[in-house]
Each structure stands twice: as C-alpha cells, then as structure tokens.
N, C-alpha and C. Protein backbone atom coordinates (compact mmCIF):
# COMPACT_ATOMS: atom_id res chain seq x y z
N UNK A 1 16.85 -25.64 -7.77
CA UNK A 1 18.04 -25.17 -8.44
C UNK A 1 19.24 -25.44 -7.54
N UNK A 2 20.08 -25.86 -8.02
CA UNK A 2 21.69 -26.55 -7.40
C UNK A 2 22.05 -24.59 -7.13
N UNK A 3 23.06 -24.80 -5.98
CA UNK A 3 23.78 -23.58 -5.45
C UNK A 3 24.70 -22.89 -5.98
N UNK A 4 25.65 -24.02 -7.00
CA UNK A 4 26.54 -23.73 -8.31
C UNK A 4 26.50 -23.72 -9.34
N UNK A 5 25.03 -23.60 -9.74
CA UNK A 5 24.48 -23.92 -11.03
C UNK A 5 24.12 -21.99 -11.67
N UNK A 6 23.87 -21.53 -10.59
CA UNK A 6 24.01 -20.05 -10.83
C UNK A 6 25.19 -18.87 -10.79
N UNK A 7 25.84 -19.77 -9.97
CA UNK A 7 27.31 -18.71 -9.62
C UNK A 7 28.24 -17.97 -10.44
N UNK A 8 28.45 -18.77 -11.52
CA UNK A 8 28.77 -17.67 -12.62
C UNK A 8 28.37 -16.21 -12.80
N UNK A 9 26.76 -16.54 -13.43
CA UNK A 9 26.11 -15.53 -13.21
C UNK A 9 26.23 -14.24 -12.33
N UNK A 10 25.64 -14.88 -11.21
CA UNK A 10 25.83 -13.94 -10.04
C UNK A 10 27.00 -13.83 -9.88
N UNK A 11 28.44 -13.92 -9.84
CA UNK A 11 29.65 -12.84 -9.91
C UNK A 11 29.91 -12.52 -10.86
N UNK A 12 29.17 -12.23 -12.28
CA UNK A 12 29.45 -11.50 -13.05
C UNK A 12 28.27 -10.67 -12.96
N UNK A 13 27.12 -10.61 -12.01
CA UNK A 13 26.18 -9.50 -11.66
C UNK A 13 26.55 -8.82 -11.04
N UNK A 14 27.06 -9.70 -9.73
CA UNK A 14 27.95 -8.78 -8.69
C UNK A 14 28.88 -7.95 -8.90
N UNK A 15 29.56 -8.29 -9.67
CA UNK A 15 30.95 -6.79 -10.36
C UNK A 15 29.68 -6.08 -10.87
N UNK A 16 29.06 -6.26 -12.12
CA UNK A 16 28.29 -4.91 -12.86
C UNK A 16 27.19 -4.69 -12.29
N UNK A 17 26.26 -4.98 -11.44
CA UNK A 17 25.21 -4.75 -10.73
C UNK A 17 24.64 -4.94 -9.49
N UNK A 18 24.65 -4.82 -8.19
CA UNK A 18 24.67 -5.03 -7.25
C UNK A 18 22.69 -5.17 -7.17
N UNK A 19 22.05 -4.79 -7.84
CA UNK A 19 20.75 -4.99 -7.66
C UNK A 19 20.31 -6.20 -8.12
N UNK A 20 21.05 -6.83 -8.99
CA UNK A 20 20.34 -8.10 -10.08
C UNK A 20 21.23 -9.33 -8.76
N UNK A 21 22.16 -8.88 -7.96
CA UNK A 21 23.06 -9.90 -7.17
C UNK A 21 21.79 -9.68 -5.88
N UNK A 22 21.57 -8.40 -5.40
CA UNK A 22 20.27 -8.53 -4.60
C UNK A 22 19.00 -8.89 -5.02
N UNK A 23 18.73 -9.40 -5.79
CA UNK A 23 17.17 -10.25 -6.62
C UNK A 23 17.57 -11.33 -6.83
N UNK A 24 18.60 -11.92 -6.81
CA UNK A 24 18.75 -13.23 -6.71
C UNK A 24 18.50 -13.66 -5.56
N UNK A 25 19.39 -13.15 -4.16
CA UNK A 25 19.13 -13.69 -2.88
C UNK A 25 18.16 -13.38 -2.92
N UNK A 26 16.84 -12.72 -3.38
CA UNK A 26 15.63 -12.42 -2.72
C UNK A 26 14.70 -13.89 -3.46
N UNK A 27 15.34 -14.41 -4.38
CA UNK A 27 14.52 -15.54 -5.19
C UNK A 27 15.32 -17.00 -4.91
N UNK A 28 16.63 -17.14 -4.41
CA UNK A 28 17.07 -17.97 -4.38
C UNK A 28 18.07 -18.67 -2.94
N UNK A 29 18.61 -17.74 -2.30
CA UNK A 29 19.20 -17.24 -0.80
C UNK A 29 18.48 -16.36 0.12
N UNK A 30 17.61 -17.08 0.09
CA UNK A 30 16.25 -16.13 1.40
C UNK A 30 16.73 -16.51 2.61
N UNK A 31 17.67 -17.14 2.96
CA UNK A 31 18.04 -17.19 4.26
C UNK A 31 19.43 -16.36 4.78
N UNK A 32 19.95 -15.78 3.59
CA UNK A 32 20.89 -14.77 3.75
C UNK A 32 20.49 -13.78 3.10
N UNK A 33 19.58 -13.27 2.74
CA UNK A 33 18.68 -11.74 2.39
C UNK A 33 18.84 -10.89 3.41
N UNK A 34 18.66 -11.16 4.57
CA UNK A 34 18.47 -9.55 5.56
C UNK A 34 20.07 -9.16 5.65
N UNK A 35 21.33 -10.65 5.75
CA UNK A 35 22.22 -10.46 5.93
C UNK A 35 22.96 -9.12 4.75
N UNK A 36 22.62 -9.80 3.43
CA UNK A 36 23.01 -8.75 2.21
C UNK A 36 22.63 -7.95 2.53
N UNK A 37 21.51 -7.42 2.77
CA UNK A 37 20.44 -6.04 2.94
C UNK A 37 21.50 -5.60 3.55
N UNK A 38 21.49 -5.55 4.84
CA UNK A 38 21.90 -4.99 5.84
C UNK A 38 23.89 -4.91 5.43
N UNK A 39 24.60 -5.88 4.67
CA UNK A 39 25.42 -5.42 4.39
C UNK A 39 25.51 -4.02 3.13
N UNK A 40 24.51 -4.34 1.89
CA UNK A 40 25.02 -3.56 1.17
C UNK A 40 23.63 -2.48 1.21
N UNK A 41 23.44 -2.22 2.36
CA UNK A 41 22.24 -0.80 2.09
C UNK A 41 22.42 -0.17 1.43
N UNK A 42 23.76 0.42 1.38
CA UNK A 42 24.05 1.83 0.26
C UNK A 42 23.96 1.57 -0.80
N UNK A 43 24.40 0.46 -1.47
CA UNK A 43 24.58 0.39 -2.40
C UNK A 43 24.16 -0.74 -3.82
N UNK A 44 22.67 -0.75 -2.67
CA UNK A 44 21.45 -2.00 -3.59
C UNK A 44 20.49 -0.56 -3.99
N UNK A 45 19.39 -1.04 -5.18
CA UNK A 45 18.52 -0.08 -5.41
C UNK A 45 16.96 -0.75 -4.78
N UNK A 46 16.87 0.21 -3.64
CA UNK A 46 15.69 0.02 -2.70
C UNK A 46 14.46 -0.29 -3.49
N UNK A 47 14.23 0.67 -4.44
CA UNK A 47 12.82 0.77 -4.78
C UNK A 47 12.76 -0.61 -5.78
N UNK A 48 13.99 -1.07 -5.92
CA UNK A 48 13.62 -2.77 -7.66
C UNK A 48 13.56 -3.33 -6.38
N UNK A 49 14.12 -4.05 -5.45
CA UNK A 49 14.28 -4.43 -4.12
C UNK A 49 12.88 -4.90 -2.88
N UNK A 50 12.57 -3.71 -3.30
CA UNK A 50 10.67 -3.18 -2.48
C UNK A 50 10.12 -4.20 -3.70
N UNK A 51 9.35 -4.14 -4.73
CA UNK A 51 9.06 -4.99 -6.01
C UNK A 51 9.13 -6.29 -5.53
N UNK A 52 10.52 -6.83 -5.65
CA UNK A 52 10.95 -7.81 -5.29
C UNK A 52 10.56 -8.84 -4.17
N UNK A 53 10.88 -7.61 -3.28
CA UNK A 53 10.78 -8.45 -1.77
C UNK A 53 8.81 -8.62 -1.04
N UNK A 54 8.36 -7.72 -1.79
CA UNK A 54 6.70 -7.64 -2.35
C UNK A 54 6.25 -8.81 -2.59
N UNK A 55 6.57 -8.97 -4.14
CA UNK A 55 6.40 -10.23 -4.72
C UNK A 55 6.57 -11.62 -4.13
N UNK A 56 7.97 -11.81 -3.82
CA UNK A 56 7.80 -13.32 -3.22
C UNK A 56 7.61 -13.10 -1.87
N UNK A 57 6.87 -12.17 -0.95
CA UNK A 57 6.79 -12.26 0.23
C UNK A 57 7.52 -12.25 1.65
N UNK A 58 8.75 -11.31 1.33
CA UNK A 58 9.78 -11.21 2.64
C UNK A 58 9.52 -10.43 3.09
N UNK A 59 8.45 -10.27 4.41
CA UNK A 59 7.87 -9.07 4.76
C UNK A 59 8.82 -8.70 6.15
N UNK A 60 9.99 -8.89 6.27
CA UNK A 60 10.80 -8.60 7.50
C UNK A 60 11.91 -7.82 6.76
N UNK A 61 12.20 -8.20 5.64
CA UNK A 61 13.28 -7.29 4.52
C UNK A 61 12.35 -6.60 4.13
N UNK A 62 11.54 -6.67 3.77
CA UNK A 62 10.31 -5.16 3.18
C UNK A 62 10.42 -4.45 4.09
N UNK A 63 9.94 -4.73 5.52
CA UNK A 63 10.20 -3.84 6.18
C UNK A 63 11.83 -3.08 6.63
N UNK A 64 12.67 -3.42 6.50
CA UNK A 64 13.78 -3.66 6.93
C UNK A 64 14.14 -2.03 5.50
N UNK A 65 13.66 -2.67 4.16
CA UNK A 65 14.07 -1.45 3.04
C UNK A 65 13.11 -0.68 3.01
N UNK A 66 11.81 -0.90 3.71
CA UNK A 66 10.99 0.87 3.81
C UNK A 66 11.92 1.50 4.62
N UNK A 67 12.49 0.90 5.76
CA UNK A 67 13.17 1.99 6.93
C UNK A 67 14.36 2.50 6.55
N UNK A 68 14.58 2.03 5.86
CA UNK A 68 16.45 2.50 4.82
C UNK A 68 15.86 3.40 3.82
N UNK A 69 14.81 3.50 3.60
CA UNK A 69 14.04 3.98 1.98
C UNK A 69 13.12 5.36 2.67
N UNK A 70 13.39 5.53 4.22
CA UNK A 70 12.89 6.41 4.54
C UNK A 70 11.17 6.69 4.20
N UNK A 71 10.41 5.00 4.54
CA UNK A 71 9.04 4.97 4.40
C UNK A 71 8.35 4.54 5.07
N UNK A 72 8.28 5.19 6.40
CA UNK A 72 7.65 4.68 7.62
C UNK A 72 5.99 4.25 7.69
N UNK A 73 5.83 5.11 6.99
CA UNK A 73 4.50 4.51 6.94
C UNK A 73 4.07 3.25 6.18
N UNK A 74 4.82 3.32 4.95
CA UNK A 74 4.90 1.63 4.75
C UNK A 74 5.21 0.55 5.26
N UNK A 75 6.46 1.26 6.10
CA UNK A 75 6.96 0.22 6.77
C UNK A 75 5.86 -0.09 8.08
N UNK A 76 5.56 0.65 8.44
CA UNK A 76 4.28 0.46 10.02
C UNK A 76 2.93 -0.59 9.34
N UNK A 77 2.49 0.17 7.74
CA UNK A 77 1.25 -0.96 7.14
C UNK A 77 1.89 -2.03 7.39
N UNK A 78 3.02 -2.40 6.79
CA UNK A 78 3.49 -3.83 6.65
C UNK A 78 4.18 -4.42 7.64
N UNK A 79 4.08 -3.87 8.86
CA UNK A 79 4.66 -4.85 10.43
C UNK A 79 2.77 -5.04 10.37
N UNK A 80 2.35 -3.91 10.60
CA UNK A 80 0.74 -4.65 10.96
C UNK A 80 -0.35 -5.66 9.81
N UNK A 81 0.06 -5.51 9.21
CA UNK A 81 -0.64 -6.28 8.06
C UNK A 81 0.32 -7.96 8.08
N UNK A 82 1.21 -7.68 8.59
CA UNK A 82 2.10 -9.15 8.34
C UNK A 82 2.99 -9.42 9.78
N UNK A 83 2.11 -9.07 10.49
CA UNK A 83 2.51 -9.13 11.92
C UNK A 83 3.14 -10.45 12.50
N UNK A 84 2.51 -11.45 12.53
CA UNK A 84 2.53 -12.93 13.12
C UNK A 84 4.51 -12.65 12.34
N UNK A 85 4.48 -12.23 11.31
CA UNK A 85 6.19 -12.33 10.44
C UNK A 85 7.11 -11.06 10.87
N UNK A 86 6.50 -10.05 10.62
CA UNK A 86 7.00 -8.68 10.20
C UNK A 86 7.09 -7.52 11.94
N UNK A 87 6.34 -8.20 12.52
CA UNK A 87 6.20 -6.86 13.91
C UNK A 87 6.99 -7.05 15.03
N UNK A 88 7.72 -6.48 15.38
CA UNK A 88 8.39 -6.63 16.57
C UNK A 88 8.72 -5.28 17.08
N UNK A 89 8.17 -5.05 18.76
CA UNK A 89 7.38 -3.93 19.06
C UNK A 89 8.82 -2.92 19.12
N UNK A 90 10.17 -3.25 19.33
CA UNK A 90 10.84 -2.15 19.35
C UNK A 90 10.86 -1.16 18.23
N UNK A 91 11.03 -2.00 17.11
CA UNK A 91 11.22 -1.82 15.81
C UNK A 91 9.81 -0.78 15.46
N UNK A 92 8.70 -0.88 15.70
CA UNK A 92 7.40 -0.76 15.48
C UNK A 92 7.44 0.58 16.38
N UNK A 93 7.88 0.90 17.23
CA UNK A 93 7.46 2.11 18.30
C UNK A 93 8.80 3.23 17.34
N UNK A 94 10.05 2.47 16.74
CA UNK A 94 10.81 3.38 16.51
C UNK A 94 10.39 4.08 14.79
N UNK A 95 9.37 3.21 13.89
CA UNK A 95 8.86 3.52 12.89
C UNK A 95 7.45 4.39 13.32
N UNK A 96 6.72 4.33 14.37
CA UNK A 96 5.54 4.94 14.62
C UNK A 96 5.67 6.54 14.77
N UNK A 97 6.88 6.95 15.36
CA UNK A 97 6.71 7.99 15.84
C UNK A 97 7.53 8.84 14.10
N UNK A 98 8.31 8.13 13.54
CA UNK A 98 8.46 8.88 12.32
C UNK A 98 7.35 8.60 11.37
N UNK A 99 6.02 8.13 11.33
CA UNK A 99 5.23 8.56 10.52
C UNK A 99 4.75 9.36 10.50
N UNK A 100 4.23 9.61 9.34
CA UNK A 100 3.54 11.45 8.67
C UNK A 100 2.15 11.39 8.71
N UNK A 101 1.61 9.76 8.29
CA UNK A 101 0.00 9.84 8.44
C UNK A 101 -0.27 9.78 9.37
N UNK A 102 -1.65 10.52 9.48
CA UNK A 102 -2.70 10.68 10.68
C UNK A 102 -3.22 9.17 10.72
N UNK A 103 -3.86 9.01 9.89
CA UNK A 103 -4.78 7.68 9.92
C UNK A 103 -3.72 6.74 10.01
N UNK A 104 -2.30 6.74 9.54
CA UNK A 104 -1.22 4.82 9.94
C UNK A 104 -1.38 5.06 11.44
N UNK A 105 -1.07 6.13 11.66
CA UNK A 105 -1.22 6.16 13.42
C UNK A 105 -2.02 6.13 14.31
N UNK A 106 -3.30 6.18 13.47
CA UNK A 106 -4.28 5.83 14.20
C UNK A 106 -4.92 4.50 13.87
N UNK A 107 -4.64 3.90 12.66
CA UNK A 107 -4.67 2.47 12.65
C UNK A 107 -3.44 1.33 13.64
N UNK A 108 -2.26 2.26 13.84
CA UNK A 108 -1.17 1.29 14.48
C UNK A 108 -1.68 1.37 15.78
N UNK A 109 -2.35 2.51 16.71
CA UNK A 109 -3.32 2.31 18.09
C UNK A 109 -4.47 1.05 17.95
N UNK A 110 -4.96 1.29 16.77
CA UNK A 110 -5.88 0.10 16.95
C UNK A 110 -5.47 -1.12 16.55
N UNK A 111 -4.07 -1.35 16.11
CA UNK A 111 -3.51 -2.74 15.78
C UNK A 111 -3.43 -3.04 17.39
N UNK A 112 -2.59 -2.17 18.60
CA UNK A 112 -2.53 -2.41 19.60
C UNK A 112 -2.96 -2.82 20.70
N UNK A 113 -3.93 -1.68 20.37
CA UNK A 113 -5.37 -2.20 21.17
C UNK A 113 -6.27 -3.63 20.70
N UNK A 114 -6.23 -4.07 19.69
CA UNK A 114 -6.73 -4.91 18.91
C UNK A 114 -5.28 -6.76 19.19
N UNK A 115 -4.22 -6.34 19.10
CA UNK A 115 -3.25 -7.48 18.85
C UNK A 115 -2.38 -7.23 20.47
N UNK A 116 -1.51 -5.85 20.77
CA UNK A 116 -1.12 -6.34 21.80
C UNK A 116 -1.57 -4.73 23.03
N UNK A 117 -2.45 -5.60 23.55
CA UNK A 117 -3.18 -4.00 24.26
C UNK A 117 -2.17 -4.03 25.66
N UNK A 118 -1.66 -5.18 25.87
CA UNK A 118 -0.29 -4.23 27.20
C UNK A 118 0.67 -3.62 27.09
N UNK A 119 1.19 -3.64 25.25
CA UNK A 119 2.41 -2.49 24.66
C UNK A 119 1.65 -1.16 24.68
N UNK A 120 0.10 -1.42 24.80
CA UNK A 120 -0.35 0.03 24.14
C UNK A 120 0.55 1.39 25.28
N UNK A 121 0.68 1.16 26.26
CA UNK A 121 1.22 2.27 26.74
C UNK A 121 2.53 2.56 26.86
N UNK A 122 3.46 1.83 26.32
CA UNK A 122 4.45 1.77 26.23
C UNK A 122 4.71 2.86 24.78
N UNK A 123 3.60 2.40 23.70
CA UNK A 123 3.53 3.12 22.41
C UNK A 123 3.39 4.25 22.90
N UNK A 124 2.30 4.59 23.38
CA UNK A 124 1.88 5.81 23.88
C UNK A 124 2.75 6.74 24.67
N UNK A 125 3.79 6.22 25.47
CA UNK A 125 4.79 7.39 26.03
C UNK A 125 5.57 7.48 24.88
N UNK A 126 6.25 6.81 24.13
CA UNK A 126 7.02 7.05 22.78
C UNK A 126 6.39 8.33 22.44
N UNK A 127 4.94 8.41 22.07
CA UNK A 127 4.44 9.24 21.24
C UNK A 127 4.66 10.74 21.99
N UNK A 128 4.80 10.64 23.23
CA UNK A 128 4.79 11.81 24.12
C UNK A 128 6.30 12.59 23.67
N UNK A 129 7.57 11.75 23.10
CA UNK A 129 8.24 12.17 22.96
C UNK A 129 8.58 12.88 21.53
N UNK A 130 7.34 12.81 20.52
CA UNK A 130 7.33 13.51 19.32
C UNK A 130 5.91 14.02 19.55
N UNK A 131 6.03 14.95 20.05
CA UNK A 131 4.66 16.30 19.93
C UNK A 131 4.19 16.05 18.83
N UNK A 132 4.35 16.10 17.89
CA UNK A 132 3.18 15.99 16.76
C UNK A 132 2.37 14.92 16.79
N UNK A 133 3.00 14.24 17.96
CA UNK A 133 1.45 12.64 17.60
C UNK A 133 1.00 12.53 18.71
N UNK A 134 1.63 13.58 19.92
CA UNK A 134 1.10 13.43 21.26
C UNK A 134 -0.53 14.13 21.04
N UNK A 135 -0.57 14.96 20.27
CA UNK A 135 -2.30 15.40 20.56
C UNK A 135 -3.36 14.61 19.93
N UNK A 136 -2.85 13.53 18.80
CA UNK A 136 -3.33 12.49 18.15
C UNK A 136 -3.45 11.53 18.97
N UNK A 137 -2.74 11.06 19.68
CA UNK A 137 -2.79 10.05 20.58
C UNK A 137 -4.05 9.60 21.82
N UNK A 138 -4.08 10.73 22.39
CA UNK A 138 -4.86 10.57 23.50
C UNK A 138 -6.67 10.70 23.34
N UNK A 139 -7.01 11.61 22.16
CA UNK A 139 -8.27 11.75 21.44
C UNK A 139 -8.93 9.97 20.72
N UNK A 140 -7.86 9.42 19.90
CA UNK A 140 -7.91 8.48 20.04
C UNK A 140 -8.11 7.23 20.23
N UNK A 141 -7.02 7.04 21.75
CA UNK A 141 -7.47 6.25 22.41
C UNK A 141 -8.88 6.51 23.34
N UNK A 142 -9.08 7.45 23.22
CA UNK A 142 -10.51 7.95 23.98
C UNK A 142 -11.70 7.03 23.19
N UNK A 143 -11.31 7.40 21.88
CA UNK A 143 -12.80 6.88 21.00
C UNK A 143 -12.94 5.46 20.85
N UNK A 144 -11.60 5.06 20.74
CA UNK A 144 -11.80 3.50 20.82
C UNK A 144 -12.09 2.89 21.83
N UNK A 145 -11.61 3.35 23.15
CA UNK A 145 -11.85 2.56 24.29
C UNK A 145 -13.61 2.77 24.48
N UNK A 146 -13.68 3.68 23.81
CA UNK A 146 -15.48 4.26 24.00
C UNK A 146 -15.57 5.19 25.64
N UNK A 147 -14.28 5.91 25.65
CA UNK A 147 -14.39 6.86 26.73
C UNK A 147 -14.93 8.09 26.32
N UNK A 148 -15.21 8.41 25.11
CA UNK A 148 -15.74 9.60 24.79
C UNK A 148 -17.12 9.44 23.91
C-alpha cells in the first residue's frame, strides 16, 4: 500500500477517532507505533489496541500498553514468552515487582534462571524492596536450584 493512498482516511480518523488512527499505525506504520503510543497514551483505547497489537505481533508495544493498562502480569508473560523481541531487564525488574501473581513470579525466576541466570540477583534485590515478593522469592529459588 502507497503512504498517500490512505491519508485521507486517516485525518479524517484522526479528528473523530484516535483509536482507528492508532490501528492503522499498528497495520501500516509499525515503525512509528511505539512513537504514537507513547505520544498519545491518554488518549488511544488500550484494550482495541492490546487486540491489535496481539494480532499482528508487536510484542514491545504490547508490552509497552499492558504497562499503561496497568497489567503487569501480562506484561511480564509477554517480555518472557517473546523475549529474544519484548525483554529488556530494566523494564522487566520494574514490571516484576508490581505483579499480583504468585505463579508470573515464580515463572519470571525461572525465565532467569533458565535465560539470564547473572540478572537473577539483581531481580532478586528488587524483590527485597517490595515485601510481598521478598518471602516468595527466596523459597523459590531454593527449589529450583535443588537446595531444598
């Protein structure tokens, strides 16, 4: 598809809909997607967006609108499930410690231990700094390493 062959369109989406102007870049301007994202967070609809960015596979903007969408645990499945694309450990330690599941967090220890076992302790003091995953943490890594 030519670049001006749609433009009409899309600025007459863009005045009345800011979601149908974000599903285009997600199908047609994938190389300025995170840029939109990240400009119009407020005011795209996350959840048609999530669908979207699902479907044709932008698993760095998926992740990018679980963390705006306040869905850490989705967002943690999908750095580890689409890692080689989607994981990058700052990003990953700052979604770990706001998850709610027991088991994402104990699957994201064994992504670590499993993909990058010299961050593992780096994860692991993070966790020290949200008590609720510090007593999860260390039980754990016990069972996997086969210390217990």
């Amino acid at each position: 598809m030519q670049d001006g062959a749609c433009m009409p369109f899309v600025v007459a989406c863009a005045c009345a809909h800011t979601a149908s102007w974000s599903d285009l870049r997600c199908r047609y301007k994938v190389e300025k997607l995170m840029e939109h994202l990240k400009l119009f967070s407020t005011r795209i609809n996350i959840p048609r967006l999530i669908r979207v960015c699902e479907e044709f596979h932008h698993w760095k903007e998926l992740v990018f609108l679980y963390v705006q969408y306040d869905e850490y645990d989705n967002a943690a499945m999908v750095m580890m499930n689409h890692s080689p694309v989607a994981w990058e450990h700052v990003l990953f330690k700052d979604v770990a410690v706001k998850v709610s599941s027991v088991e994402v967090y104990y699957k994201a220890i064994s992504f670590y231990l499993e993909e990058h076992p010299d961050l593992l302790n780096d994860l692991l003091k993070v966790s020290a700094s949200a008590p609720s995953l510090l007593y999860l943490a260390i039980p754990c890594c016990l069972m996997l390493t086969g210390g217990v």
